[in-house]
C-alpha atoms as a PDB file:
ATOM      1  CA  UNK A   1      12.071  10.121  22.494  1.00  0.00           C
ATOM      2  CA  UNK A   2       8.787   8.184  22.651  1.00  0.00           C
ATOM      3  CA  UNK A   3       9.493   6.772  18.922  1.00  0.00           C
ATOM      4  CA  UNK A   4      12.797   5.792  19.639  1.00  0.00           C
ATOM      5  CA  UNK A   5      11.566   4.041  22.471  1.00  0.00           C
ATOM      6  CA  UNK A   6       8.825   2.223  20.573  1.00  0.00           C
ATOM      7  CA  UNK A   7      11.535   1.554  17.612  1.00  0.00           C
ATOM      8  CA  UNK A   8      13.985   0.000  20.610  1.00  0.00           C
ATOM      9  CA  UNK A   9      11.681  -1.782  22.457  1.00  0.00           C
ATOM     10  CA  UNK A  10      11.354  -4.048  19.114  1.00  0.00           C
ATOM     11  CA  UNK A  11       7.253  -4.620  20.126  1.00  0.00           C
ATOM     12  CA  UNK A  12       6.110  -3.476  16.107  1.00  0.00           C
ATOM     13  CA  UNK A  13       7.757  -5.003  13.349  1.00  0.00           C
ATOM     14  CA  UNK A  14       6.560  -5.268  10.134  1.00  0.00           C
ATOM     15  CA  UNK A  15       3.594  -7.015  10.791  1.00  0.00           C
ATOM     16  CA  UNK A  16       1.994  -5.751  13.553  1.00  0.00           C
ATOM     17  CA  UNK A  17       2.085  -1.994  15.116  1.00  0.00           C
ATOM     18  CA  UNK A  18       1.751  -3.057  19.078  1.00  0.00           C
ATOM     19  CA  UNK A  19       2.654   0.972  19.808  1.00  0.00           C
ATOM     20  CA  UNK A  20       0.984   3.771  17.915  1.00  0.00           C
ATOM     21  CA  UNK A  21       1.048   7.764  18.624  1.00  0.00           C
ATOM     22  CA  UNK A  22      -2.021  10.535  18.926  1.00  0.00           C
ATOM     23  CA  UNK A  23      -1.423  13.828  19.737  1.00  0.00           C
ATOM     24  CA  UNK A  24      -4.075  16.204  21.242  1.00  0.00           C
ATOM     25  CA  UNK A  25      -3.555  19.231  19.142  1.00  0.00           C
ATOM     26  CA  UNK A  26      -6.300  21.380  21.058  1.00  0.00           C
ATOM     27  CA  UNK A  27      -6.454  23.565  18.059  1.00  0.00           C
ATOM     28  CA  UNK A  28      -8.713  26.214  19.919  1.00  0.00           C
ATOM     29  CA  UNK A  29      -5.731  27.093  21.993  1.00  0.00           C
ATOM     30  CA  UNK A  30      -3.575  28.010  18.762  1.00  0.00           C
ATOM     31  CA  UNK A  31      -6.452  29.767  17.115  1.00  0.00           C
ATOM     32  CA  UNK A  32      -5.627  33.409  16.235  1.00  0.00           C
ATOM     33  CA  UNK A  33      -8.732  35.124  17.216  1.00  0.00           C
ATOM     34  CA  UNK A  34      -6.832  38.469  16.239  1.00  0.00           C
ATOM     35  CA  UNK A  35      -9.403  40.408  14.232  1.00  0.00           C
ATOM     36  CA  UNK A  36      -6.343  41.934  12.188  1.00  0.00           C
ATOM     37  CA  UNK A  37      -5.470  38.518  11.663  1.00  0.00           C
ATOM     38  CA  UNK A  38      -8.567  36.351  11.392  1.00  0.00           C
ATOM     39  CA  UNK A  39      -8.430  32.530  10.664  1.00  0.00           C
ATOM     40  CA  UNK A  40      -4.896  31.448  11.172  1.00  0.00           C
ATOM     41  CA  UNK A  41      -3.433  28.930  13.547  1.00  0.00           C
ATOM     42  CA  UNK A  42      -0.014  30.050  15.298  1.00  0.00           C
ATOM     43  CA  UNK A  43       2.411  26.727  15.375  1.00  0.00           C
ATOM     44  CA  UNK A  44       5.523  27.555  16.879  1.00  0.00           C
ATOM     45  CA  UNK A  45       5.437  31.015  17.816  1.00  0.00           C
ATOM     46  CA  UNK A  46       3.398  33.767  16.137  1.00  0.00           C
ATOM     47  CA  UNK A  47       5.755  33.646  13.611  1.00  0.00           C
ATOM     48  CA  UNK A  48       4.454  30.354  12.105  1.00  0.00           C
ATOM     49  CA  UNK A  49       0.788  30.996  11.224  1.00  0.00           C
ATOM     50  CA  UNK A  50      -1.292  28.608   9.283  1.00  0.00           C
ATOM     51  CA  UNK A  51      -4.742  28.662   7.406  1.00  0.00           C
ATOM     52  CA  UNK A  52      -6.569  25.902   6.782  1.00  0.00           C
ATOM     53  CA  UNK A  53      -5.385  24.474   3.791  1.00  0.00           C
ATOM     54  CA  UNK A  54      -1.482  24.914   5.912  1.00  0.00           C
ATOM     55  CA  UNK A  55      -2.437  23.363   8.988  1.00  0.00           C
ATOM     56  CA  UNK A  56      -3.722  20.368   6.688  1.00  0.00           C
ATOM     57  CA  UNK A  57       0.084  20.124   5.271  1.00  0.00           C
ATOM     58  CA  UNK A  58       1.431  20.914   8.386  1.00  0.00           C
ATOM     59  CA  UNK A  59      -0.025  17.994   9.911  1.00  0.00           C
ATOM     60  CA  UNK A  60       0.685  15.140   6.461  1.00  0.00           C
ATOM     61  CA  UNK A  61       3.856  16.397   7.296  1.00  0.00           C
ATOM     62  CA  UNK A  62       4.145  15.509  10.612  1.00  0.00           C
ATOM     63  CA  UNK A  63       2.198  12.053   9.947  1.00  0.00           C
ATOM     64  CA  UNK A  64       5.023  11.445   6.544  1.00  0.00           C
ATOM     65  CA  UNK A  65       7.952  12.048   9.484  1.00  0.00           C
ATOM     66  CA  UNK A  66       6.407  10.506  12.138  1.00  0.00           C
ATOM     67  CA  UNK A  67       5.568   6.770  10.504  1.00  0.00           C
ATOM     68  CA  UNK A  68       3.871   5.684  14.177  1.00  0.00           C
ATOM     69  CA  UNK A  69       1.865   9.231  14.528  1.00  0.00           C
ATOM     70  CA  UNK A  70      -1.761   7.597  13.673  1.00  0.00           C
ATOM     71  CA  UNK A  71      -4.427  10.235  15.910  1.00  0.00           C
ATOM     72  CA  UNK A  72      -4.888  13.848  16.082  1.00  0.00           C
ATOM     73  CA  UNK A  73      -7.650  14.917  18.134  1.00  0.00           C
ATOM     74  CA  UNK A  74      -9.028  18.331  18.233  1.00  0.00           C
ATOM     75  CA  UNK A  75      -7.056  19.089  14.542  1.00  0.00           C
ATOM     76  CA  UNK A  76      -9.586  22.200  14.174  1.00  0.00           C
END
């Protein structure tokens, strides 16, 4: 909703970016500190866990969809 927003409000064009996106992605909070399960990140559910190396293309991902998605703070 917040990029369509951006997108409608027609403040960035292809010269400037006026509007830009972080995302606080408090990574301690979706650390698995299950000893059975050590080192993985839960995105999602516990269904979706993550090493490293995952949670690094997890978030390209989310910066390759999300074009105005410029900050993440707290990625690890």
């Amino acid at each position: 909703m917040i990029e369509d927003a951006i997108v409608i409000s027609g403040a960035n064009d292809e010269g400037r970016k006026v509007f830009q996106i972080g995302v606080n992605c408090e990574a301690d909070s979706c650390f698995n500190k299950d000893p059975k399960d050590p080192n993985k990140y839960e995105q999602e559910g516990a269904k979706t866990q993550f090493d490293v190396d995952g949670m690094i293309e997890y978030y390209v991902k989310m910066i390759n969809d999300h074009p105005l998605l410029t900050y993440f703070e707290d990625a690890f």
